[in-house]
Every structure is written in structure tokens, then in C-alpha cells.
Protein backbone atom coordinates (compact mmCIF):
# COMPACT_ATOMS: atom_id res chain seq x y z
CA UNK A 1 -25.91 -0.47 -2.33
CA UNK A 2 -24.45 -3.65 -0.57
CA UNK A 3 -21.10 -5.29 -0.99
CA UNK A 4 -22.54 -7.92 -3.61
CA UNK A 5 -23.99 -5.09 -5.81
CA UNK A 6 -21.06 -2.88 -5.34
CA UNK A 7 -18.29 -5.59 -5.94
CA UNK A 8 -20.25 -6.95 -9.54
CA UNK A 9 -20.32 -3.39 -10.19
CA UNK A 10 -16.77 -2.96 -9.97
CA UNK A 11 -16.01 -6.10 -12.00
CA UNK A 12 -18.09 -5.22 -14.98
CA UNK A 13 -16.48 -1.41 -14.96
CA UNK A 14 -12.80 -3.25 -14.59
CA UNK A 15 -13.60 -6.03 -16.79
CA UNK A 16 -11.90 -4.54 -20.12
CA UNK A 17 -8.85 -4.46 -18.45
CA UNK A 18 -8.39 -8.09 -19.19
CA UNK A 19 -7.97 -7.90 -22.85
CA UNK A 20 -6.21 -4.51 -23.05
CA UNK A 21 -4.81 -3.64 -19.20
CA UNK A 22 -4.83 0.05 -17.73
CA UNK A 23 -6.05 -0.49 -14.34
CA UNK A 24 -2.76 0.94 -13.31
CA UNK A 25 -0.87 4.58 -14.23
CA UNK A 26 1.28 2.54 -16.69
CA UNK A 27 -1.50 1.64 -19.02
CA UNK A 28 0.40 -0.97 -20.74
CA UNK A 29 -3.12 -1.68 -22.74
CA UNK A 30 -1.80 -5.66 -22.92
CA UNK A 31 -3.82 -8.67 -23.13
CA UNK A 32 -2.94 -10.24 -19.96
CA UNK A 33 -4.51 -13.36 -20.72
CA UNK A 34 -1.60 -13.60 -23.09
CA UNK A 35 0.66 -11.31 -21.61
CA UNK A 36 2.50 -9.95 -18.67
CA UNK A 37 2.35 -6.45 -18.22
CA UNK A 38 4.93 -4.15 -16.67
CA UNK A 39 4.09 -5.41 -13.24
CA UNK A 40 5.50 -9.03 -14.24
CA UNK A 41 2.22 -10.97 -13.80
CA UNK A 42 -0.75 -12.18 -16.21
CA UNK A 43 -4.47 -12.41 -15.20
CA UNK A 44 -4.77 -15.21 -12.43
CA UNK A 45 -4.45 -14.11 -8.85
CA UNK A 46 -0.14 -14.34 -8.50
CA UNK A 47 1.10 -14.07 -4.23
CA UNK A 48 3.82 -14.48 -2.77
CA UNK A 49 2.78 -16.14 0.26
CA UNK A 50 0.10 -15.49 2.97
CA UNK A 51 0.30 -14.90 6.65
CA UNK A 52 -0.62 -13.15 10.06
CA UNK A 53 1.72 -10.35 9.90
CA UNK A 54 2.90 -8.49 12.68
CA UNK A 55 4.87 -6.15 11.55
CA UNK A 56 2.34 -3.45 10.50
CA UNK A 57 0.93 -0.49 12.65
CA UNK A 58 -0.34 -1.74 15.89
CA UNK A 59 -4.12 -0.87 15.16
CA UNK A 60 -3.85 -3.08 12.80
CA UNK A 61 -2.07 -6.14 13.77
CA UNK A 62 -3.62 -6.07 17.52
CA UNK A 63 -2.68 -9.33 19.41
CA UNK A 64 -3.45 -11.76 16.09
CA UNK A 65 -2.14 -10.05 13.24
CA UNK A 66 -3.30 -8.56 10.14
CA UNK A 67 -4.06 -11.00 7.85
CA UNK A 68 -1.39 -10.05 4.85
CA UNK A 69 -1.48 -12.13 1.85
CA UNK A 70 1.55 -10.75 -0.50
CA UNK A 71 1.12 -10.20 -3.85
CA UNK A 72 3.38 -10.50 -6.69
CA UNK A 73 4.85 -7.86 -9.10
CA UNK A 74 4.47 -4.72 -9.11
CA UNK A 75 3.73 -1.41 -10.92
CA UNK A 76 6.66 0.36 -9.66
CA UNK A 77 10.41 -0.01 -10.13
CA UNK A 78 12.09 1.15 -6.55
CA UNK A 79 15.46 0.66 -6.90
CA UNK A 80 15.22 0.31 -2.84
CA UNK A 81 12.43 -2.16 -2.49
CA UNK A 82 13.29 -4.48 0.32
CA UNK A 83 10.91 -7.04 -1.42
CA UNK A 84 12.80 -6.96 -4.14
CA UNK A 85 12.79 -10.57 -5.07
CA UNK A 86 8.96 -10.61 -5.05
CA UNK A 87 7.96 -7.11 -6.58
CA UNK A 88 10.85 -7.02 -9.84
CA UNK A 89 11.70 -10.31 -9.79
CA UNK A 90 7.97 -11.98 -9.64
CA UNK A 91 8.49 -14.66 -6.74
CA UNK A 92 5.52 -16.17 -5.96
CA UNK A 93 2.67 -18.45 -7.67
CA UNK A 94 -0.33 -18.13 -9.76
CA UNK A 95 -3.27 -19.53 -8.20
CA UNK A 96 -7.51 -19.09 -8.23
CA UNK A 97 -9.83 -16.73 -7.34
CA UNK A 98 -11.67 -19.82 -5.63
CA UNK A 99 -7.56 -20.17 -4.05
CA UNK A 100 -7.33 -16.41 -2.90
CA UNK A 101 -11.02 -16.20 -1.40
CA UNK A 102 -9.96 -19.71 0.36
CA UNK A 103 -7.21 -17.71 1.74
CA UNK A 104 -9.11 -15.32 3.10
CA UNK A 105 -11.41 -16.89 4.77
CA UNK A 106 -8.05 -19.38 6.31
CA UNK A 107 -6.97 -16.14 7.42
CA UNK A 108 -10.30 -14.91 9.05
CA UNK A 109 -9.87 -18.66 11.00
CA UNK A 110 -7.19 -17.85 12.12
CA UNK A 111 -8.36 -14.28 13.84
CA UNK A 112 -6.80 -11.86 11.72
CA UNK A 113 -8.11 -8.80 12.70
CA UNK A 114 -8.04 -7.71 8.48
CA UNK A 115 -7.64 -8.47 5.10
CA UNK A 116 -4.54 -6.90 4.12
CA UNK A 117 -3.81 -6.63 0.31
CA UNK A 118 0.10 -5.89 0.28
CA UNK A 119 0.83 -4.11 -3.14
CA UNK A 120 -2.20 -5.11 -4.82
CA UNK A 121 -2.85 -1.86 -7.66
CA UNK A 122 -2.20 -4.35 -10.68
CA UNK A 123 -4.19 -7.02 -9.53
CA UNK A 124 -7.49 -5.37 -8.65
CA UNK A 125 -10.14 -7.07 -10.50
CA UNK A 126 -8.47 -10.48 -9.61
CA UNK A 127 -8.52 -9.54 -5.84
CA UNK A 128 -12.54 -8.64 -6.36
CA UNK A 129 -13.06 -11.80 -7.94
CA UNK A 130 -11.58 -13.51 -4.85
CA UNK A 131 -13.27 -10.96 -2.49
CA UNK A 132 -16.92 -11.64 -3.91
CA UNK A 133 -16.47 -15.19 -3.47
CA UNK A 134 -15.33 -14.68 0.32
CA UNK A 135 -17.99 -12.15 1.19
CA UNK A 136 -20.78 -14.59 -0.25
CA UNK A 137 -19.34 -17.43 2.15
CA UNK A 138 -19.32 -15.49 5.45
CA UNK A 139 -15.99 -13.12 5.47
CA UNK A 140 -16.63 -10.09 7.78
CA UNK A 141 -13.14 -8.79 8.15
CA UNK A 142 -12.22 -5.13 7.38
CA UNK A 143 -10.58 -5.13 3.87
CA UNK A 144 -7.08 -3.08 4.05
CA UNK A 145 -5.81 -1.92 0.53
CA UNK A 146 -1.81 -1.25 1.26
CA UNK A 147 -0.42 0.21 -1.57
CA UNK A 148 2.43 2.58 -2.92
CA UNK A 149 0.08 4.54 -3.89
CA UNK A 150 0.85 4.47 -8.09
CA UNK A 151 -2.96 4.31 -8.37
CA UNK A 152 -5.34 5.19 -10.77
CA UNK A 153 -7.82 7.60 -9.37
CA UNK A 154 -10.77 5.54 -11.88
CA UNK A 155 -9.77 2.26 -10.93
CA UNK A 156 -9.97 3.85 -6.68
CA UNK A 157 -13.54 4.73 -7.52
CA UNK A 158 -14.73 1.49 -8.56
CA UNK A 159 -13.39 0.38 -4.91
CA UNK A 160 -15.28 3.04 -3.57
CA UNK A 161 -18.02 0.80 -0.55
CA UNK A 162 -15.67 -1.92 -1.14
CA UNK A 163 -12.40 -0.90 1.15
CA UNK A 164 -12.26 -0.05 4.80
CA UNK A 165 -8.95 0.83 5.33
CA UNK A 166 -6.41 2.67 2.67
CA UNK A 167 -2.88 1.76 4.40
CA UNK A 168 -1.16 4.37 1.46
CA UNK A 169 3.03 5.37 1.05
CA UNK A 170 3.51 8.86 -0.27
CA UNK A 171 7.36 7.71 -1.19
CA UNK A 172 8.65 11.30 -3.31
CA UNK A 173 8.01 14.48 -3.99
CA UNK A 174 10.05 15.37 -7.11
CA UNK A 175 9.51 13.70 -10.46
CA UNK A 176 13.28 13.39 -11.09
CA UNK A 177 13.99 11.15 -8.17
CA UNK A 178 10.91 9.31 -8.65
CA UNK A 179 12.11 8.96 -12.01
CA UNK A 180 15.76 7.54 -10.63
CA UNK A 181 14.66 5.64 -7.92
CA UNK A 182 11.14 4.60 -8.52
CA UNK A 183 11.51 4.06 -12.22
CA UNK A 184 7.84 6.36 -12.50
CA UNK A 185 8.51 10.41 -13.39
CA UNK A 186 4.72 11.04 -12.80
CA UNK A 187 4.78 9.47 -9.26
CA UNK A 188 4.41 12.35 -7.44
CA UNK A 189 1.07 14.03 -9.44
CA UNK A 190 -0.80 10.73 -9.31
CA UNK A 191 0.03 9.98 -6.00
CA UNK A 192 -1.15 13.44 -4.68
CA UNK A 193 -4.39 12.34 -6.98
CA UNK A 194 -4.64 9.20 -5.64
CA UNK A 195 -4.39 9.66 -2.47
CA UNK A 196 -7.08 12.23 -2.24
CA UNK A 197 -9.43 9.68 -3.60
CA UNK A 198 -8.67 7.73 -0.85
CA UNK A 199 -8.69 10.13 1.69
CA UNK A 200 -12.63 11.15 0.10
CA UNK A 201 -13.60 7.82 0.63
CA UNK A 202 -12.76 6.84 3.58
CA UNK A 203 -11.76 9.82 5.92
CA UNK A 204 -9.63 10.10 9.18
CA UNK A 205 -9.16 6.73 10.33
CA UNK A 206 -12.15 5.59 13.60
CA UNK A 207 -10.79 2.65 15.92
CA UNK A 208 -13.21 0.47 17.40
CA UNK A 209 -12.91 0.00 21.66
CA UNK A 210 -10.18 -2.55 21.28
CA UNK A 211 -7.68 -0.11 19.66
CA UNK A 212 -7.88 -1.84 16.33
CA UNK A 213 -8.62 -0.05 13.25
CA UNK A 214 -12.13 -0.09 11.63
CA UNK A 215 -11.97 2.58 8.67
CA UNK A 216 -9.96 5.04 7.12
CA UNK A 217 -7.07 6.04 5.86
CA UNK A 218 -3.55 5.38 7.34
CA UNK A 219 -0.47 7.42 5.51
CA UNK A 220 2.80 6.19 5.57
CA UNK A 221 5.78 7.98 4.26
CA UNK A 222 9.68 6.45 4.30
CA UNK A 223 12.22 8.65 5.60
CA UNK A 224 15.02 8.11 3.29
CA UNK A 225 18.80 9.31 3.89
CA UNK A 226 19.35 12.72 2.56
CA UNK A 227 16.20 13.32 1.62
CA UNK A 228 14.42 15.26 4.55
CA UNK A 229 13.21 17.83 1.87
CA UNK A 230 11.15 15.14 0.15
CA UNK A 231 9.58 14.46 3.58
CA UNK A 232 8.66 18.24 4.35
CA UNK A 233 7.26 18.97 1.00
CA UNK A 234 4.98 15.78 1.59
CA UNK A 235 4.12 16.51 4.81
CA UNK A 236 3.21 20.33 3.51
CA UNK A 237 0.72 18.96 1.04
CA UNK A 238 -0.74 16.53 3.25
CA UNK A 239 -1.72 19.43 5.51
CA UNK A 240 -2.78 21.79 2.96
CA UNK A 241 -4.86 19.19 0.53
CA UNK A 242 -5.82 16.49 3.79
CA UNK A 243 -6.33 17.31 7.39
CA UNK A 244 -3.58 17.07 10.28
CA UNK A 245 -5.83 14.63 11.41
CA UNK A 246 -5.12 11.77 9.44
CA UNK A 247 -3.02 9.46 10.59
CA UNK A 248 0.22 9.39 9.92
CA UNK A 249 3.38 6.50 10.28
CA UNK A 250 6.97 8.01 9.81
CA UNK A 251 8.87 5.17 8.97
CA UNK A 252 12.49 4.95 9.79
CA UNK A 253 13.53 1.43 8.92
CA UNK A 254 15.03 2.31 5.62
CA UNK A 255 17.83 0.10 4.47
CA UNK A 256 19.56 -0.30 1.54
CA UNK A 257 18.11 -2.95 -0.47
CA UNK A 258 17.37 -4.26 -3.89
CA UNK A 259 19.28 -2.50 -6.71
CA UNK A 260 20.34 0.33 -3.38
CA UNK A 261 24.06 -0.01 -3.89
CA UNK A 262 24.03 1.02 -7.22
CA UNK A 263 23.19 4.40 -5.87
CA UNK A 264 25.78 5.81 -3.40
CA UNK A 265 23.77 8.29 -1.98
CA UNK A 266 21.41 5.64 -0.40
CA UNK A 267 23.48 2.89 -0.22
CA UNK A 268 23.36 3.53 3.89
CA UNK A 269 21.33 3.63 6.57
CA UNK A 270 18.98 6.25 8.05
CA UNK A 271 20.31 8.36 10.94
CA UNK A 272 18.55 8.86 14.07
CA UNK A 273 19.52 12.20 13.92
CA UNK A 274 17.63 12.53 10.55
CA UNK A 275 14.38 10.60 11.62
CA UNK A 276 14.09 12.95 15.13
CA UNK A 277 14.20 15.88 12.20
CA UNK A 278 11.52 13.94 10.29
CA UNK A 279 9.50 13.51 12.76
CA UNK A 280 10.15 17.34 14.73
CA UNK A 281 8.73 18.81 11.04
CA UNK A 282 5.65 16.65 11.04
CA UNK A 283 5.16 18.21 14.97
CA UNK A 284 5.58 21.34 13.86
CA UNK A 285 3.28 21.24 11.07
CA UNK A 286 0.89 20.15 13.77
CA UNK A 287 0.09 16.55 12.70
CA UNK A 288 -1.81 15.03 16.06
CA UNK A 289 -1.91 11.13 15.25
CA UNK A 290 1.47 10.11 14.86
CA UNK A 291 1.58 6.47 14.63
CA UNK A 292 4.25 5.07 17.80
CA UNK A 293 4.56 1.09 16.75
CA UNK A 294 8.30 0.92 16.35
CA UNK A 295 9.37 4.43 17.43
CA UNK A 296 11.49 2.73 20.77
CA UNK A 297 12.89 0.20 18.51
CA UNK A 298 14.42 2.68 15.78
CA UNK A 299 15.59 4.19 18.77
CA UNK A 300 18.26 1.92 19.62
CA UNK A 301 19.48 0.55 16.47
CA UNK A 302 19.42 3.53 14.42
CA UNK A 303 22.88 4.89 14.11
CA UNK A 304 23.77 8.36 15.47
């Protein structure tokens, strides 16, 4: 099946979500024509803004960027988001699907070396809508879905042909701290769930001879202070339920942001200390593809 078959599948499986919404875990079942759901937006297309972005893995953002258009809202509630403004607080601007396809192809212009769809679970059909329309007037780019991974394992499977690249966050392992600091208790089962869909889709991620990422799936997880034995137990189930293969970005730029100071016990910085223990577990689990973008940089201005 090609894209234009697969995509106008998608969109007639999705399109009930418009009068009664579910394409997310929340399933707040409202007509978003007349109504904002959890996430904070309504049907159109809502972004924050639109860019090459460089600050992404370097197989994706090569020498011209990944083209990152930033959408607004969101289906979870992390008390640490460093977007804050734009996820809880709905910055941004409601515009077409003739707008966001526009985009897309401004972005192709410019050599992005991707799509990438920052955040985009609660606005699925609207990004197909915009997709179908750039795909019909020439787009070619691989299509990067980077998400938090609070996905729906039936709205994943009408993506399935559709998305190249799955840039996913594990964030927690334990339902009570997803519960306090991600404002979703069952984060951690559909995550596993979801990201297994991904993973079934697309496989180990395959580079083409530039160094830039083609297809596949890219894990990231956030080290957060004092909570190395979230990291392990995530790290565990990748390698038990994925492959030590996949590839896999330890991030250690967690700062407190957002709603962070109301929570003293990450209202601070990571340690360097703690990341080097992050990333000595995911060694000694035996994962081979550990992504190396901004590893000298956390190196210096992470504190002792």
C-alpha cells in the first residue's frame, strides 16, 4: 500500500475522534470542534513555532537540522517540562492543514534532513491531514514522530507505513511518581505498550552513508536527580521486551523547570556523578548504540 492509500486510511479510522476525542490515553471523548480537551487545544493544527533545530541527536540534525515544527499542548502534565509555557500553558497558534503542509514543505526548502513532529500524540489526525497534502505536492523527507510516549497503541497502528523514525522518552517507571510528576498514574503500562508498537514497526534504527538517520526507532530516557532506580528498571525492560540494539540517548540536561520548585527533591540539577552511574548501568546491561551528541558538553557543566 502507498503513502496516499495508507494516510486516507488512517484518516477515516481516526476520523471519529473529532466529535468525541480518544486518540490519546486520556480519552476525554470531547467534541473538539467545540471543545478543548485535556491537552489544551481544539481541532485545527495549533504550533508553537517552526524551525531547523539543532539540538536533537546528531543523526538527525546532520549539518542542516531537523526540521522541528512544535506543537502545542499536550497530553501530559510534567511538573518538570522545560516547555512549560507551550505544553500546559498552550503558547502557540491555530493555523491550517493547507498552513502545516506549507510548513513542511518551507522546511524541506530549507534542507532539513526530517520532518520532526515535537509532541504531536493529541494532534494526530490534524498532522495527517497536513502530511497528505505535503506528500501529494512533492515532500520526500523522513517523517520523525517525537513523542513522550503517552500513546495509544490503536492510534500507533493507524501510523503504521506512515512514520520513519519513532524519536520516543520512556520518562518513569513507577505509577506513583508518574502520578506526582507527570500528572498520568498509568504512564508507565502504556508507555511499555506503546513503545513496543513502535519498536514492531519500525525496528533498530539503519543510517544512510551520510550518518543521518533513515528509519527506526531512537529511545530517549531523562536522567532525573535521585532517581537512578527509575533509569535501571527502564533500561531492564528495554533489554528484556526490545533488543540492546536499539538505540539509545541518556539525557543528562535535566533542570528544574516548570512547576520543578514546588518539588524539593528535583528542584536541582543532575550530578555528573549520577549521569556516569546512568550511563555505567546501561554499559553493563550491554546496550551497544549509545547515542554521544552532547556527552562532552554535560561533561563540563554538570556539577560534581
Amino acid at each position: 500500500m502507498n503513502k496516499k492509500d495508507s494516510v486516507q486510511k488512517a484518516l477515516k479510522k481516526l476520523s471519529y475522534h473529532r466529535k468525541a476525542c480518544r486518540l490519546c490515553p486520556r480519552e476525554c471523548a470531547v467534541d473538539r470542534v467545540k471543545k478543548q480537551g485535556f491537552c489544551k487545544t481544539s481541532w485545527n493544527p495549533k504550533i508553537a513555532g517552526y524551525e531547523p533545530h539543532f539540538g536533537e541527536e546528531a543523526c538527525l540534525v546532520g549539518n542542516k537540522g531537523s526540521g522541528a515544527i512544535f506543537f502545542s499542548g499536550c497530553n501530559l502534565a510534567c511538573v518538570f517540562c522545560q516547555t512549560y509555557e507551550i505544553s500546559r500553558e498552550g503558547l502557540g497558534q491555530e493555523i491550517s492543514s493547507e498552513n502545516l503542509a506549507s510548513i513542511m514543505l518551507e522546511l524541506s526548502q530549507k534542507g532539513c534532513h526530517n520532518i520532526n513532529l515535537v509532541s504531536p500524540s493529541h494532534q494526530v489526525y490534524q498532522i495527517l491531514e497536513g502530511l497528505e497534502l505535503a506528500w501529494a505536492k512533492g515532500l520526500t523527507l523522513p517523517v520523525v514522530y517525537n513523542t513522550g510516549s503517552y500513546d495509544k497503541v490503536e492510534t500507533l497502528k493507524a501510523l503504521e507505513g506512515l512514520i520513519d523514525i519513532y524519536l520516543a522518552d520512556f520518562k518513569l517507571w513507577s505509577p506513583e511518581l508518574a502520578a506526582k510528576y507527570l500528572g498520568a498514574r498509568d504512564y508507565p503500562e502504556v508507555a511499555k505498550k506503546a513503545i513496543k508498537e513502535m519498536y514492531r514497526q519500525v525496528g533498530d534504527l539503519v543510517f544512510d552513508n551520510h550518518g543521518l538517520a533513515r528509519r527506526g526507532l531512537i529511545l530517549r530516557h531523562l536522567v532525573m536527580p535521585g532517581l537512578l532506580g527509575e533509569t535501571e528498571k527502564i533500561l531492564v525492560f528495554l533489554k528484556e521486551e526490545l533488543s540492546t540494539d536499539i538505540y539509545l540517548n541518556l539525557m543528562g540536561h535535566y533542570h528544574p523547570a516548570g512547576q520543578a520548585h514546588n518539588f524539593s527533591e528535583i528542584n536541582r540539577t543532575l550530578t555528573k556523578k549520577e549521569y556516569e552511574e546512568a550511563l555505567k548501568i546501561a554499559k553493563d546491561l550491554g546496550f551497544k548504540n549509545l547515542d554521544t551528541t552532547h556527552r562532552a558538553l554535560l561533561e563540563l557543566l554538570l556539577p560534581d
